[in-house]
C-alpha atoms as a PDB file:
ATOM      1  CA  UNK A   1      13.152  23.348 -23.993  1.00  0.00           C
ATOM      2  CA  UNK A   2      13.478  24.434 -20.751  1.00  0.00           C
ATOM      3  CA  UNK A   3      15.250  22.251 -17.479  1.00  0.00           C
ATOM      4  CA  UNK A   4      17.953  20.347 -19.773  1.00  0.00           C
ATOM      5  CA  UNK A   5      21.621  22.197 -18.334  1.00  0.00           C
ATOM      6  CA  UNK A   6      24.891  22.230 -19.466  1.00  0.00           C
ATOM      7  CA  UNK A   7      25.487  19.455 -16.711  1.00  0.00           C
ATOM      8  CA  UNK A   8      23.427  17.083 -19.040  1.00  0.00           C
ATOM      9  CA  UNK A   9      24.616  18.169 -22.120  1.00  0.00           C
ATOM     10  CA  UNK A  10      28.175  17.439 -21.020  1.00  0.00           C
ATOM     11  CA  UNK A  11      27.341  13.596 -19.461  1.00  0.00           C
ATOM     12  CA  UNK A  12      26.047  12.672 -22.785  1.00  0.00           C
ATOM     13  CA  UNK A  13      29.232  14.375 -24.637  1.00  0.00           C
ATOM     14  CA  UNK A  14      31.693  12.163 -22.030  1.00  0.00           C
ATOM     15  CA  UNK A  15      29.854   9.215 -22.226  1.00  0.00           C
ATOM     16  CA  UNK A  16      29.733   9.276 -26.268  1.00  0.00           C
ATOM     17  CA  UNK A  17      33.457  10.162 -26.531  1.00  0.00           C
ATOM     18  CA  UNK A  18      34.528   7.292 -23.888  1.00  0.00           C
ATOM     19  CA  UNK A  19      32.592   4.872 -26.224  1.00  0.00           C
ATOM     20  CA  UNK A  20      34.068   6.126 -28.838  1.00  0.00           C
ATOM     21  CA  UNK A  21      37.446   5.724 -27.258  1.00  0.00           C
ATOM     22  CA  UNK A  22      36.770   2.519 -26.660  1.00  0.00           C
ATOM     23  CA  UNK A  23      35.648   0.930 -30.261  1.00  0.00           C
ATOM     24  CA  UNK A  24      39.119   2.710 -31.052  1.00  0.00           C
ATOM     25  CA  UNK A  25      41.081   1.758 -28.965  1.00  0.00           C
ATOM     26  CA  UNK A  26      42.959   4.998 -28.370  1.00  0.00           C
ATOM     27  CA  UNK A  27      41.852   8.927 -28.128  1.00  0.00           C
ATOM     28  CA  UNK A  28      39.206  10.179 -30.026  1.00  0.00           C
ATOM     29  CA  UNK A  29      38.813  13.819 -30.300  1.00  0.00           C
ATOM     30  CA  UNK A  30      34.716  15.786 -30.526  1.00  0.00           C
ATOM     31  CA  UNK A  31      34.961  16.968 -33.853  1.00  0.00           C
ATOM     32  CA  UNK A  32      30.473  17.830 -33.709  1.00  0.00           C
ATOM     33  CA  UNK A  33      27.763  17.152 -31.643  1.00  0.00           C
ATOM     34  CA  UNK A  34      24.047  17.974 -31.741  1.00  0.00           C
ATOM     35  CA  UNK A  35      21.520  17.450 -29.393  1.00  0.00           C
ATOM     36  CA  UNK A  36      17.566  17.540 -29.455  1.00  0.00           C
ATOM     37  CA  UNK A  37      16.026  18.317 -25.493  1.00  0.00           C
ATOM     38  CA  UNK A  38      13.034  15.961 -25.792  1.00  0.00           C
ATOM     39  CA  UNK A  39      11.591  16.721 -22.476  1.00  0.00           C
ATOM     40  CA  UNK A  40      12.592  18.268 -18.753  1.00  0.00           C
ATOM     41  CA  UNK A  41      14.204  16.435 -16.382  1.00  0.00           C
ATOM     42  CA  UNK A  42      12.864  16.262 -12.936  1.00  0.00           C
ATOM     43  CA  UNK A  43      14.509  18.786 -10.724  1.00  0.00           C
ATOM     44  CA  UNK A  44      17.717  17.101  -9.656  1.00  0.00           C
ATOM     45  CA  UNK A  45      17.430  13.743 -11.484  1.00  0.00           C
ATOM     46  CA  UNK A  46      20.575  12.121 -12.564  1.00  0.00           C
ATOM     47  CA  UNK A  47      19.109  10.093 -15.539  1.00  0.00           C
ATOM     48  CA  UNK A  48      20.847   7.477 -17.169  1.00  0.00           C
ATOM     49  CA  UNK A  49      23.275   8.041 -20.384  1.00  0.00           C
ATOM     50  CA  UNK A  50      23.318   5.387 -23.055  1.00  0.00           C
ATOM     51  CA  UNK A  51      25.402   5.413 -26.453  1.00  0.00           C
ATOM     52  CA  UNK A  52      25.398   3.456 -29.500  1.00  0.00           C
ATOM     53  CA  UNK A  53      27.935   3.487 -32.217  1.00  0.00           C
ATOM     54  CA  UNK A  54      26.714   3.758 -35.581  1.00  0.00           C
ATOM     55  CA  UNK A  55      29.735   3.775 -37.831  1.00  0.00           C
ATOM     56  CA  UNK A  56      33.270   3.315 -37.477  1.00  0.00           C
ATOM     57  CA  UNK A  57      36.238   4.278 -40.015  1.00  0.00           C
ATOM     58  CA  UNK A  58      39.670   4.541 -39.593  1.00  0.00           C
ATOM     59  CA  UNK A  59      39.488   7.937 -39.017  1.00  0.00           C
ATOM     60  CA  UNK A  60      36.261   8.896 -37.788  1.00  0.00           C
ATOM     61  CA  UNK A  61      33.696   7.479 -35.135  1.00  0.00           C
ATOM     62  CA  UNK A  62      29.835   8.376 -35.339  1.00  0.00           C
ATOM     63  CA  UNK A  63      27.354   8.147 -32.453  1.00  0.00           C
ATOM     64  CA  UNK A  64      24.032   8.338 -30.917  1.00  0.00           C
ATOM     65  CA  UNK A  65      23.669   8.954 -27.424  1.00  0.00           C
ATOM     66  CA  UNK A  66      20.477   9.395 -25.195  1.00  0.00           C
ATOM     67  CA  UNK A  67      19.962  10.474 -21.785  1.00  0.00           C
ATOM     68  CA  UNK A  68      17.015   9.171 -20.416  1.00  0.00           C
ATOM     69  CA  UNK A  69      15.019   9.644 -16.990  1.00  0.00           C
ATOM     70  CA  UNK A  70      14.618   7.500 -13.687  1.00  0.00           C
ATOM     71  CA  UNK A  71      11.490   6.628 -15.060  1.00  0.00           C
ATOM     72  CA  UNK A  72      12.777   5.541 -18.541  1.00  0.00           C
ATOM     73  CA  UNK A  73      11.252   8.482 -20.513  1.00  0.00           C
ATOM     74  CA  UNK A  74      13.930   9.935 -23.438  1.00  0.00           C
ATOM     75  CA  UNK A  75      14.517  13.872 -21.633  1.00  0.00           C
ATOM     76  CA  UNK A  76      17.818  14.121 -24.045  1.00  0.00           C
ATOM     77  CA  UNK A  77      19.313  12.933 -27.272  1.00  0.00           C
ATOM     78  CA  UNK A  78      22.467  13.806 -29.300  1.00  0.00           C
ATOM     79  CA  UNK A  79      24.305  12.325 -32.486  1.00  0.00           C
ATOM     80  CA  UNK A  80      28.317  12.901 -32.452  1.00  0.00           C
ATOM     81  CA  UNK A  81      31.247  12.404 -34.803  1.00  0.00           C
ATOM     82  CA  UNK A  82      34.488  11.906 -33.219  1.00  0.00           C
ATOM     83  CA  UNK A  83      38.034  11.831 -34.942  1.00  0.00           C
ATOM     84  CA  UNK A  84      40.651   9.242 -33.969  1.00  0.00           C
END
């Protein structure tokens, strides 16, 4: 998929790992990420980053994130595992 950058990419990883931070309660370190470009961004739209925390051990924290245009449409989504 063409038009998602590296920009993007990294927005979703920060905003998953600062959520995941945050239902710790102390650092959590990107242990894997994957992410699925669902559709091209308009050139120079910001988008808006949104993350949901699907499980959460005493070791590990497991996420889906989604980046989604000013219009509302999904342009990028990832799933992450983060160790704390």
């Amino acid at each position: 998929m063409s038009g998602v950058d590296s920009a993007q990419l990294a927005r979703l990883a920060d905003a998953m790992t600062a959520e995941a931070c945050a239902i710790a309660e102390k650092p959590a370190t990107l242990v894997s990420v994957t992410f699925d470009a669902i559709a091209a961004p308009e050139p120079g739209e910001a988008g808006a980053a949104s993350v949901t925390i699907t499980r959460a051990t005493r070791t590990l924290v497991f996420s889906r994130g989604e980046l989604r245009g000013q219009d509302g449409r999904l342009v990028l989504s990832a799933t992450a595992v983060h160790r704390i």
